[in-house]
PDB file of N, CA and C in Angstrom:
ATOM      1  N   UNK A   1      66.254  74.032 131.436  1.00  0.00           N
ATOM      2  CA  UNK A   1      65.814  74.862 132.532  1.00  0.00           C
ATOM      3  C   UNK A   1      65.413  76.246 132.017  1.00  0.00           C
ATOM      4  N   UNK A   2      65.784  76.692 131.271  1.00  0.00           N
ATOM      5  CA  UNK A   2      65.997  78.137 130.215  1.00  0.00           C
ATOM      6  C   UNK A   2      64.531  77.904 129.669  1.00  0.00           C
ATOM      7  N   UNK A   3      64.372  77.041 128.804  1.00  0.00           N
ATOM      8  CA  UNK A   3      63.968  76.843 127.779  1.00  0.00           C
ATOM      9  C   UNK A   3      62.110  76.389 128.896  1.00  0.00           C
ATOM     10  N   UNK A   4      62.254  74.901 128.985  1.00  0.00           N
ATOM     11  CA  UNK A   4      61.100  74.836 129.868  1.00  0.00           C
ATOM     12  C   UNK A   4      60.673  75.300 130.619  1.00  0.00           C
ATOM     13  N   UNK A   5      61.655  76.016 132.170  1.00  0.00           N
ATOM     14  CA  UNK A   5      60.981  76.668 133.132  1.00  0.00           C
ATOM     15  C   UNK A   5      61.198  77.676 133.176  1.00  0.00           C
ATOM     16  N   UNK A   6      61.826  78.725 132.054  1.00  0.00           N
ATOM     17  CA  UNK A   6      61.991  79.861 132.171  1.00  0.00           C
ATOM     18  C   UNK A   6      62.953  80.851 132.695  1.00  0.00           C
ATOM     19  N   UNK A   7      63.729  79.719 133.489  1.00  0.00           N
ATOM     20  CA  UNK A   7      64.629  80.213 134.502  1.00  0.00           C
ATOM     21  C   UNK A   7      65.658  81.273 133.866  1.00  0.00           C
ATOM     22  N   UNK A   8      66.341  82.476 134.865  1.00  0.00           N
ATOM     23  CA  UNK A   8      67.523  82.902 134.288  1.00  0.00           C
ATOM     24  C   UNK A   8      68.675  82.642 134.568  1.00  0.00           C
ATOM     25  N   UNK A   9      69.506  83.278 134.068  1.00  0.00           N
ATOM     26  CA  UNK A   9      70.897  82.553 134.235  1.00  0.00           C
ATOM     27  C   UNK A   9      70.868  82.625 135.435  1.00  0.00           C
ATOM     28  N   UNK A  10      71.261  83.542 136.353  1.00  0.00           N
ATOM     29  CA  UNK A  10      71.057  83.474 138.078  1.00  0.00           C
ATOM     30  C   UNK A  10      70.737  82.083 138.336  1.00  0.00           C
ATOM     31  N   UNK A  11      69.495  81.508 138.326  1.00  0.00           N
ATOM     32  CA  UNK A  11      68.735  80.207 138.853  1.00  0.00           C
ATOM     33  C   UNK A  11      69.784  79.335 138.504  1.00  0.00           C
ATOM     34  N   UNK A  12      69.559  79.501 136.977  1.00  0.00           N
ATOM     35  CA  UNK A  12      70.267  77.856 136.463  1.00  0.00           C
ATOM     36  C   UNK A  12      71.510  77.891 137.231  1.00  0.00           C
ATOM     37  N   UNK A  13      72.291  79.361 137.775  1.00  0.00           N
ATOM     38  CA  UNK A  13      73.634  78.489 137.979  1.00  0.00           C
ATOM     39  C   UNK A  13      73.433  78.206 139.676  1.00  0.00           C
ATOM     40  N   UNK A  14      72.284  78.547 140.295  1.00  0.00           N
ATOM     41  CA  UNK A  14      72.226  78.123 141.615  1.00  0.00           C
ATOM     42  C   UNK A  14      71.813  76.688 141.632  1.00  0.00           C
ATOM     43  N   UNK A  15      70.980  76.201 140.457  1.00  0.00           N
ATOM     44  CA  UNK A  15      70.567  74.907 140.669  1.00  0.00           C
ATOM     45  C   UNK A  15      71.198  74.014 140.191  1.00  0.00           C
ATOM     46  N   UNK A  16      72.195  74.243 139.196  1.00  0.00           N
ATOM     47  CA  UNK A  16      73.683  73.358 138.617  1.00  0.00           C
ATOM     48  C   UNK A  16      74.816  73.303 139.424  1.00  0.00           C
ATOM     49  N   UNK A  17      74.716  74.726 140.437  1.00  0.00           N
ATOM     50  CA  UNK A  17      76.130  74.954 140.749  1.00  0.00           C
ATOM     51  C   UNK A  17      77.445  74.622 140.161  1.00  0.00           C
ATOM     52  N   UNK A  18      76.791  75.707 138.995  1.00  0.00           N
ATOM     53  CA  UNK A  18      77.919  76.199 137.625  1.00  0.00           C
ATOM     54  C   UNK A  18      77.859  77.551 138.202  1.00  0.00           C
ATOM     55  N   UNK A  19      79.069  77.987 137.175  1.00  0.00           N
ATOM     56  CA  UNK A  19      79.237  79.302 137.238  1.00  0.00           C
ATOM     57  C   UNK A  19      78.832  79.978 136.304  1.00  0.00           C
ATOM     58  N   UNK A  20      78.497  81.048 136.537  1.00  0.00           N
ATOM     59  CA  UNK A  20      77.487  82.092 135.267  1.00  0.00           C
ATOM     60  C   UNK A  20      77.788  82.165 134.210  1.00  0.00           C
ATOM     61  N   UNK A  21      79.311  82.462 134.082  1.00  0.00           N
ATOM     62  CA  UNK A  21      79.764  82.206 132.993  1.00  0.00           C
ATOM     63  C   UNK A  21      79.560  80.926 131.756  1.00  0.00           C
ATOM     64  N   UNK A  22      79.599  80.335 132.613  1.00  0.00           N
ATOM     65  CA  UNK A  22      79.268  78.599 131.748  1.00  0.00           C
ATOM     66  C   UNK A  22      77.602  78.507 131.734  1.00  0.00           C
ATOM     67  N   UNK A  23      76.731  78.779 132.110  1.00  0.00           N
ATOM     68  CA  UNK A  23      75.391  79.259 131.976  1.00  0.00           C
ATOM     69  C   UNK A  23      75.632  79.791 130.970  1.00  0.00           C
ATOM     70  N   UNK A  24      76.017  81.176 131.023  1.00  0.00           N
ATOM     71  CA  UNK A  24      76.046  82.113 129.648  1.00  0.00           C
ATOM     72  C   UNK A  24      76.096  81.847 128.285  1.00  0.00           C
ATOM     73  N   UNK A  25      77.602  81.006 128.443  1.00  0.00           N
ATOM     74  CA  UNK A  25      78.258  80.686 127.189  1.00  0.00           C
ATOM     75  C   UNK A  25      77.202  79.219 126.346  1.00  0.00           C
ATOM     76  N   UNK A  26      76.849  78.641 127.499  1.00  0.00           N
ATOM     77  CA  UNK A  26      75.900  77.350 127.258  1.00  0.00           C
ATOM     78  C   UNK A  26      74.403  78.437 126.517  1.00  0.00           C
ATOM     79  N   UNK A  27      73.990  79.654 126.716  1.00  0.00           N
ATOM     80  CA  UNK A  27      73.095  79.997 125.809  1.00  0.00           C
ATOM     81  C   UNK A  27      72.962  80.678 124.993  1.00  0.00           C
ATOM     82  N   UNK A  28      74.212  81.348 124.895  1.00  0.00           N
ATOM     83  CA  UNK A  28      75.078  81.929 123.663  1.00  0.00           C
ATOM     84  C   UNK A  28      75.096  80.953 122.672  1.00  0.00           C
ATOM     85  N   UNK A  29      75.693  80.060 123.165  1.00  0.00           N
ATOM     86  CA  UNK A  29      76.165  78.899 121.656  1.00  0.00           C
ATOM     87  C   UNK A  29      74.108  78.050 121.023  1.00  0.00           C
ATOM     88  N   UNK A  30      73.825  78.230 122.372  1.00  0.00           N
ATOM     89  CA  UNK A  30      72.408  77.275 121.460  1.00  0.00           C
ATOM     90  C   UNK A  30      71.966  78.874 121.180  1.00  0.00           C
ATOM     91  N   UNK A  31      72.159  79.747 120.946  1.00  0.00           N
ATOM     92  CA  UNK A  31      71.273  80.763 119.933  1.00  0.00           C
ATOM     93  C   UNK A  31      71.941  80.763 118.942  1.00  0.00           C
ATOM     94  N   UNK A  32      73.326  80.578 119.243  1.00  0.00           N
ATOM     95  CA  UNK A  32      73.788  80.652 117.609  1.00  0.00           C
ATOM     96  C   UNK A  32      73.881  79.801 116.805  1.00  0.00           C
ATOM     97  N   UNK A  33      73.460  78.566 117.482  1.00  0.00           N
ATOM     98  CA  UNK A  33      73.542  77.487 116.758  1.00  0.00           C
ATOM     99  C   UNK A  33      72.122  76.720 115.899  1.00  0.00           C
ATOM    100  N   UNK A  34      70.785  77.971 116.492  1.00  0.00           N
ATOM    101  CA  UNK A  34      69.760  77.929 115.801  1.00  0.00           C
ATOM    102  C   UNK A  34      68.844  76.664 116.072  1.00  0.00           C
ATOM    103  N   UNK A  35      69.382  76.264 117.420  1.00  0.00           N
ATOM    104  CA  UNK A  35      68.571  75.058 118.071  1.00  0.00           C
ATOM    105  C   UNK A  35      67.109  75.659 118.124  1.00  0.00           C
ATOM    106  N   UNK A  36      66.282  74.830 118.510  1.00  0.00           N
ATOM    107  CA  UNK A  36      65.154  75.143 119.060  1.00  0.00           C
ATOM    108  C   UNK A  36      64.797  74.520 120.178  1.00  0.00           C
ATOM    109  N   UNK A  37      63.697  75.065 121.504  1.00  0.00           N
ATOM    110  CA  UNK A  37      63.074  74.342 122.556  1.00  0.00           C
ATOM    111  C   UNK A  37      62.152  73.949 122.439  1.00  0.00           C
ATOM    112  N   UNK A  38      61.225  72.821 122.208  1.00  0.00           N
ATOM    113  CA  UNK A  38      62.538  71.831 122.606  1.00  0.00           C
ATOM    114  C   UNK A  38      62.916  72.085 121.466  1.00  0.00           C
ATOM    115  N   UNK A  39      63.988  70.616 121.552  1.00  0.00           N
ATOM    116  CA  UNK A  39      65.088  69.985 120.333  1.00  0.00           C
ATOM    117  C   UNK A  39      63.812  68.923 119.529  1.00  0.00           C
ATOM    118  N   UNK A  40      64.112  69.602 118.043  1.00  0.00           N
ATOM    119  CA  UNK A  40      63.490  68.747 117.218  1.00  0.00           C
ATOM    120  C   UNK A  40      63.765  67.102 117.408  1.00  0.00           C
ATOM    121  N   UNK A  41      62.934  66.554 116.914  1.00  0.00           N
ATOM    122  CA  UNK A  41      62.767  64.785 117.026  1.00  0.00           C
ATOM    123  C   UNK A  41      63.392  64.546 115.911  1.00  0.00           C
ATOM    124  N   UNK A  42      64.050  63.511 116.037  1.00  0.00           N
ATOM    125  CA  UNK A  42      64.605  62.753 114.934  1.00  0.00           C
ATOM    126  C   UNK A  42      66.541  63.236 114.738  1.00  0.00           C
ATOM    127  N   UNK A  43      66.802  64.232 115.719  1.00  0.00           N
ATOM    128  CA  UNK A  43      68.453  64.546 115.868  1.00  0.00           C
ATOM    129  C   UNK A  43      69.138  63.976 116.717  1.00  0.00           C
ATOM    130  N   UNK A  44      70.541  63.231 116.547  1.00  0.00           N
ATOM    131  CA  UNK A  44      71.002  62.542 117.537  1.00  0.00           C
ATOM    132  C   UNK A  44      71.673  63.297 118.520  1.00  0.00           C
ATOM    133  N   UNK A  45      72.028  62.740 119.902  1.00  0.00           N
ATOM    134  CA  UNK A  45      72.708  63.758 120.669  1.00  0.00           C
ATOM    135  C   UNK A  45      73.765  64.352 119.860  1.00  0.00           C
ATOM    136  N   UNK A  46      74.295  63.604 119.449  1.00  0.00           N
ATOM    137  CA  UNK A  46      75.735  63.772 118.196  1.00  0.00           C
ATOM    138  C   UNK A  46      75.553  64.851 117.654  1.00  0.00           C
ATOM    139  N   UNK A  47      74.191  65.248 116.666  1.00  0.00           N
ATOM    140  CA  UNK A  47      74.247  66.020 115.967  1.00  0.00           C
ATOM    141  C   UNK A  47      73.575  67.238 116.265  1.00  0.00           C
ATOM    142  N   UNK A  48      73.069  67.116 118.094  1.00  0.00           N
ATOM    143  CA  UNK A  48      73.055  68.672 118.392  1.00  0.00           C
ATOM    144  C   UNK A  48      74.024  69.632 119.026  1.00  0.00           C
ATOM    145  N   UNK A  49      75.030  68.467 119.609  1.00  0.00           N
ATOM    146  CA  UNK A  49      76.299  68.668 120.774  1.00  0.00           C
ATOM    147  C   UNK A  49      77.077  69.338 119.386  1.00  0.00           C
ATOM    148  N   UNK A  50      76.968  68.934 118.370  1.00  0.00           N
ATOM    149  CA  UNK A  50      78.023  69.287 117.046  1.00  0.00           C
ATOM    150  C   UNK A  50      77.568  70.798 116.769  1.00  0.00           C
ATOM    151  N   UNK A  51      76.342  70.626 116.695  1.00  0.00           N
ATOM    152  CA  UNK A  51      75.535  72.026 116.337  1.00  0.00           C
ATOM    153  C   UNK A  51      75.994  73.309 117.238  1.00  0.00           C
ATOM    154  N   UNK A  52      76.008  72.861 118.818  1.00  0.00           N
ATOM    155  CA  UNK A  52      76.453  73.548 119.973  1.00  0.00           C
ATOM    156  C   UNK A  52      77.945  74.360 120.007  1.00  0.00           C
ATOM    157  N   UNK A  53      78.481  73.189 119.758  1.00  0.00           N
ATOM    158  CA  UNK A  53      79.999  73.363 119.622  1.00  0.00           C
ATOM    159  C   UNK A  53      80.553  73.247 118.095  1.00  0.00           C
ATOM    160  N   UNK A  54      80.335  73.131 117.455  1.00  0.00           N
ATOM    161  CA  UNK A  54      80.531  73.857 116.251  1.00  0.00           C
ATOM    162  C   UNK A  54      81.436  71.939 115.852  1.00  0.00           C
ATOM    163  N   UNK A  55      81.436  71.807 114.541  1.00  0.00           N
ATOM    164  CA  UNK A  55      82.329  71.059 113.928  1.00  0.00           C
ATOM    165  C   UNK A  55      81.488  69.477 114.103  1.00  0.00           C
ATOM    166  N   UNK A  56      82.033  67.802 113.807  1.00  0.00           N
ATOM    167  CA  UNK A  56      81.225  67.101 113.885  1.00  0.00           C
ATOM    168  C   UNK A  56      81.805  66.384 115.253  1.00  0.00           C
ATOM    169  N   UNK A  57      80.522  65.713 116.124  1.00  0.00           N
ATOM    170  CA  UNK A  57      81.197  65.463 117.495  1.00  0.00           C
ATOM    171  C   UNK A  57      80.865  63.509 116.943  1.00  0.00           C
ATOM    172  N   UNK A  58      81.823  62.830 117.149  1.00  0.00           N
ATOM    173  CA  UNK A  58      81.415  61.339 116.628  1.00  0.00           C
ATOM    174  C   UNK A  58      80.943  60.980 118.587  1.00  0.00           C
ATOM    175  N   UNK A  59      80.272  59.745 118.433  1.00  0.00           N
ATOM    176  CA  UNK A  59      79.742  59.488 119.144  1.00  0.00           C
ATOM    177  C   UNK A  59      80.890  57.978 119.806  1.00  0.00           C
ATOM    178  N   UNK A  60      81.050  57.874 120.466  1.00  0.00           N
ATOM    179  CA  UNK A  60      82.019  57.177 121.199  1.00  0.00           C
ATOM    180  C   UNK A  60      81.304  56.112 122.210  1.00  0.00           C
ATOM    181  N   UNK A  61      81.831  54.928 121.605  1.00  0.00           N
ATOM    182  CA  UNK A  61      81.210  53.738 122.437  1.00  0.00           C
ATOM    183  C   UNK A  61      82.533  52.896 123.037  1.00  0.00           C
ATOM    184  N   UNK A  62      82.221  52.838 124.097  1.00  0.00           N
ATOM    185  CA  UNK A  62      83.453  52.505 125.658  1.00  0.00           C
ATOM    186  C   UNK A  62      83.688  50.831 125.113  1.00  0.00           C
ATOM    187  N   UNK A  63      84.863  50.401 125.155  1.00  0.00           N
ATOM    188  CA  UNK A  63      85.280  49.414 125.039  1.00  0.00           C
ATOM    189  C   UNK A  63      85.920  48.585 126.045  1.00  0.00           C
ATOM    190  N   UNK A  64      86.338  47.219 126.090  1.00  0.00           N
ATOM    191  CA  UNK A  64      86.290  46.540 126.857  1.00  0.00           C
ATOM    192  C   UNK A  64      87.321  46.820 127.964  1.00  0.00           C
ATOM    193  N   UNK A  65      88.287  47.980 126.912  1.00  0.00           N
ATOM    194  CA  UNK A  65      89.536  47.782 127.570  1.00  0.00           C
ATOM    195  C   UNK A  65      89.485  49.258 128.472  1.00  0.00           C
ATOM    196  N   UNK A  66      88.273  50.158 128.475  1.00  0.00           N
ATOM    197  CA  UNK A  66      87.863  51.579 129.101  1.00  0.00           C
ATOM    198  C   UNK A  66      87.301  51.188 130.265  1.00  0.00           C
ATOM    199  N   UNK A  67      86.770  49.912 130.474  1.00  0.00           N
ATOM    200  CA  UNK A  67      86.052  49.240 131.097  1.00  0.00           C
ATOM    201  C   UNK A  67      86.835  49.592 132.734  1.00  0.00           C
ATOM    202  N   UNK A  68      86.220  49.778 133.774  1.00  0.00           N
ATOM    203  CA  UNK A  68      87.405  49.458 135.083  1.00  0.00           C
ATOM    204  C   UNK A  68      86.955  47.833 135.554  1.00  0.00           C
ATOM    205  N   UNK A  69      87.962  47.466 136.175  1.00  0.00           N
ATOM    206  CA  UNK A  69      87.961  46.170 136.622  1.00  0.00           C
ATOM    207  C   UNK A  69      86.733  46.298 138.280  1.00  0.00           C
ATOM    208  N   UNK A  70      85.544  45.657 137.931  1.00  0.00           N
ATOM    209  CA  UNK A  70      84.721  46.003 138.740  1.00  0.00           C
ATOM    210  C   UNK A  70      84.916  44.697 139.648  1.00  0.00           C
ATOM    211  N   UNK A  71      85.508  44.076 139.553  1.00  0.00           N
ATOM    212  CA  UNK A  71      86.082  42.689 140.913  1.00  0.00           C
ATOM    213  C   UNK A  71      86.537  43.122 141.156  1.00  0.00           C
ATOM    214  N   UNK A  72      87.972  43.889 140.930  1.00  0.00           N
ATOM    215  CA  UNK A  72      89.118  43.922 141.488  1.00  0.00           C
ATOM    216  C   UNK A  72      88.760  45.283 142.468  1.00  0.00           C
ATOM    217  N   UNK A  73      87.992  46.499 142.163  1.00  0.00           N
ATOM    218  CA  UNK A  73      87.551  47.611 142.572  1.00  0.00           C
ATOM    219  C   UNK A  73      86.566  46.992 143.816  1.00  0.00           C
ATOM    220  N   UNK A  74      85.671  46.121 143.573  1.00  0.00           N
ATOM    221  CA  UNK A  74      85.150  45.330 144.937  1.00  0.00           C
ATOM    222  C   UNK A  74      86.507  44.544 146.309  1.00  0.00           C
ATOM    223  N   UNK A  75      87.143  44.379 145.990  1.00  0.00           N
ATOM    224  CA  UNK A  75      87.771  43.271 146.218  1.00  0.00           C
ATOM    225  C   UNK A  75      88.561  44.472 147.124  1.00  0.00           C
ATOM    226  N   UNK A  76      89.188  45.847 146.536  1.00  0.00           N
ATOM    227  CA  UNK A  76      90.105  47.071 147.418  1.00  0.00           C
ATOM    228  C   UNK A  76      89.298  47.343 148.649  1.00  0.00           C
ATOM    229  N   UNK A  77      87.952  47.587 147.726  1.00  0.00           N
ATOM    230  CA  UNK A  77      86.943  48.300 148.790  1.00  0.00           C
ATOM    231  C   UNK A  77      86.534  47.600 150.189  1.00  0.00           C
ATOM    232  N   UNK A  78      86.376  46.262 149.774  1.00  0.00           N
ATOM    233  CA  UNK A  78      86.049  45.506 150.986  1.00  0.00           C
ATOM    234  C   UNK A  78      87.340  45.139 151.801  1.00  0.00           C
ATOM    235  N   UNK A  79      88.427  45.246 151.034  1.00  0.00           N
ATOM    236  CA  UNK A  79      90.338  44.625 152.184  1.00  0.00           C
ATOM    237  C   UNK A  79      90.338  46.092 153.235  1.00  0.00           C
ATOM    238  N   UNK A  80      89.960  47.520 152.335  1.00  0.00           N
ATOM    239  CA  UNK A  80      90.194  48.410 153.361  1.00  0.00           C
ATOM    240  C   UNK A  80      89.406  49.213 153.434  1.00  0.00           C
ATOM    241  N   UNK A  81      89.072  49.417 154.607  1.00  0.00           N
ATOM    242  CA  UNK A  81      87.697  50.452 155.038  1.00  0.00           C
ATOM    243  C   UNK A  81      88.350  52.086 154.549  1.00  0.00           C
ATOM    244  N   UNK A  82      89.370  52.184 154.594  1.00  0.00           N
ATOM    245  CA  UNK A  82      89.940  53.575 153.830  1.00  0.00           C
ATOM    246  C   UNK A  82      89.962  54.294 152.982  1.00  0.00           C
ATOM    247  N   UNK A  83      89.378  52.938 151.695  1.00  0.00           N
ATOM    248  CA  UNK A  83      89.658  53.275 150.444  1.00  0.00           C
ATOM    249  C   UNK A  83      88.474  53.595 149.749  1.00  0.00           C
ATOM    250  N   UNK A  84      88.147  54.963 149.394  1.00  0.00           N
ATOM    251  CA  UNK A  84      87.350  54.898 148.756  1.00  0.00           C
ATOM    252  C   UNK A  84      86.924  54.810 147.063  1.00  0.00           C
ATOM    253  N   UNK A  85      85.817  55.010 146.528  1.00  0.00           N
ATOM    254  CA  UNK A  85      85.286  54.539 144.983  1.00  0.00           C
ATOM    255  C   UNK A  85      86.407  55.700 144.527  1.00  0.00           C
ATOM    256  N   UNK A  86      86.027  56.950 145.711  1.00  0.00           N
ATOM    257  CA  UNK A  86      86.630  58.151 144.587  1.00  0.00           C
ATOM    258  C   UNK A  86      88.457  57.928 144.718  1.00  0.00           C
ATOM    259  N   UNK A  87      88.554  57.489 145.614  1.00  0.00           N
ATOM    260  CA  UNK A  87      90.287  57.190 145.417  1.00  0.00           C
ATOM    261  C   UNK A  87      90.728  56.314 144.185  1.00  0.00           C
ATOM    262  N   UNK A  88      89.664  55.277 144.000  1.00  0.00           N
ATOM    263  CA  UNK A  88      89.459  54.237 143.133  1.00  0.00           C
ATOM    264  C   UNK A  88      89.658  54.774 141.862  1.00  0.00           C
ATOM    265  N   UNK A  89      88.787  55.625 141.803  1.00  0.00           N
ATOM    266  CA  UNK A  89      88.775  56.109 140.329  1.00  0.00           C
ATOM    267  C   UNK A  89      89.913  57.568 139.986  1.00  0.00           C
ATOM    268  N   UNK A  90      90.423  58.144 140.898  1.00  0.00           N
ATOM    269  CA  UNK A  90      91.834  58.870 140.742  1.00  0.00           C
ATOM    270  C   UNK A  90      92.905  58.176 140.644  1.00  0.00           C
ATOM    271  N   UNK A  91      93.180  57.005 141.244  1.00  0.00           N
ATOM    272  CA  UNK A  91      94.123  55.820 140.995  1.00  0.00           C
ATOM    273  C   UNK A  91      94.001  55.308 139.511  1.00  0.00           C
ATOM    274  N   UNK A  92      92.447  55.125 138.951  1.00  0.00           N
ATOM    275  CA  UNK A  92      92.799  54.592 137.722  1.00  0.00           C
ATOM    276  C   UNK A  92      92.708  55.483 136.510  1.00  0.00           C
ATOM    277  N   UNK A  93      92.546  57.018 136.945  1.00  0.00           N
ATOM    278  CA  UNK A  93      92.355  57.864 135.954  1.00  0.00           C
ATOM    279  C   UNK A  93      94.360  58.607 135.427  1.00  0.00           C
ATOM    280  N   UNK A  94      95.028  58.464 136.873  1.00  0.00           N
ATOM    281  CA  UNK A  94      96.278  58.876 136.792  1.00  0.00           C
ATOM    282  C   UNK A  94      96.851  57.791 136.297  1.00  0.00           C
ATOM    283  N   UNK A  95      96.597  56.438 135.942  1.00  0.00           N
ATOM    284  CA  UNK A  95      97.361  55.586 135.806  1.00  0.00           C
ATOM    285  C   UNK A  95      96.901  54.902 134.359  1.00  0.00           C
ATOM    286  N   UNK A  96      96.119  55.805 134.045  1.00  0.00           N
ATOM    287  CA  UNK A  96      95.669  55.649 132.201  1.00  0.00           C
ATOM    288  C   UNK A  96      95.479  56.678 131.549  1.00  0.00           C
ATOM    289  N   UNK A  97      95.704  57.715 132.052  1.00  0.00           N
ATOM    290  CA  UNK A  97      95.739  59.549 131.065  1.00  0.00           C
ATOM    291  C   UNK A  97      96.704  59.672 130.418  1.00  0.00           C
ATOM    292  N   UNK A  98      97.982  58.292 130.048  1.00  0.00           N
ATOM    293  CA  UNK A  98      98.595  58.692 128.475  1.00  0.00           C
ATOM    294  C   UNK A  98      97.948  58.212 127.509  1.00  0.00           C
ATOM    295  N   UNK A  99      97.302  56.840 127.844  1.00  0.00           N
ATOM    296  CA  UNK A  99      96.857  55.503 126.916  1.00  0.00           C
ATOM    297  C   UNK A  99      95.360  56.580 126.380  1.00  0.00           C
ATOM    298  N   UNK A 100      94.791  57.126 126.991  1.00  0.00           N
ATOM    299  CA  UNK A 100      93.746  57.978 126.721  1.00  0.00           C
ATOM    300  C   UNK A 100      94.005  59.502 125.753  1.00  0.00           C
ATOM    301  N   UNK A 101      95.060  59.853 126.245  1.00  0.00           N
ATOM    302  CA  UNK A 101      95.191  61.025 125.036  1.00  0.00           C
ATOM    303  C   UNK A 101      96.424  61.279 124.438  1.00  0.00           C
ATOM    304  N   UNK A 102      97.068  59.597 124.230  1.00  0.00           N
ATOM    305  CA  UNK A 102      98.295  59.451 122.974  1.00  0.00           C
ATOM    306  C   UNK A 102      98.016  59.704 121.677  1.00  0.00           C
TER     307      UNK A 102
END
């Protein structure tokens, strides 16, 4: 948004609805990190997010067991009109946030 349409921080954080601060710091780090607009061809997200944030970021592919049970998540939704996706997914985020950052 910076970069292509020019925008300033003001805009970007009305049209993200971020806060300025995180605007800021998001163009602080790509100046210091010597990116360019665009982003050269041939860099993986990996190795500009690393560039951004400093250090190497590995790239992470979801496994079977990250997976949510998408029957069983059909199966809540349709027994009760109450329940929603987003309850769905606070139910299974509180009930796997050790297995995730043991």
């Amino acid at each position: 948004m910076h970069g292509d349409l020019g925008l300033g921080q003001r805009e970007i954080t009305r049209a993200l609805e971020i806060g300025q601060a995180t605007v800021h710091e998001y163009l602080r780090r790509r100046e210091a990190s010597g990116l360019s607009w665009p982003l050269a061809a041939g860099r993986g997200d990996a190795q500009q997010e690393g560039k951004l944030i400093g250090g190497t970021v590995k790239a992470v592919k979801p496994t079977a067991k990250d997976l949510p049970d998408f029957v069983r998540i059909q199966e809540k939704l349709r027994a009760n009109k109450r329940v929603s996706l987003q309850l769905l997914w606070e139910e299974n985020r509180d009930a796997n946030i050790n297995s995730h950052y043991s």
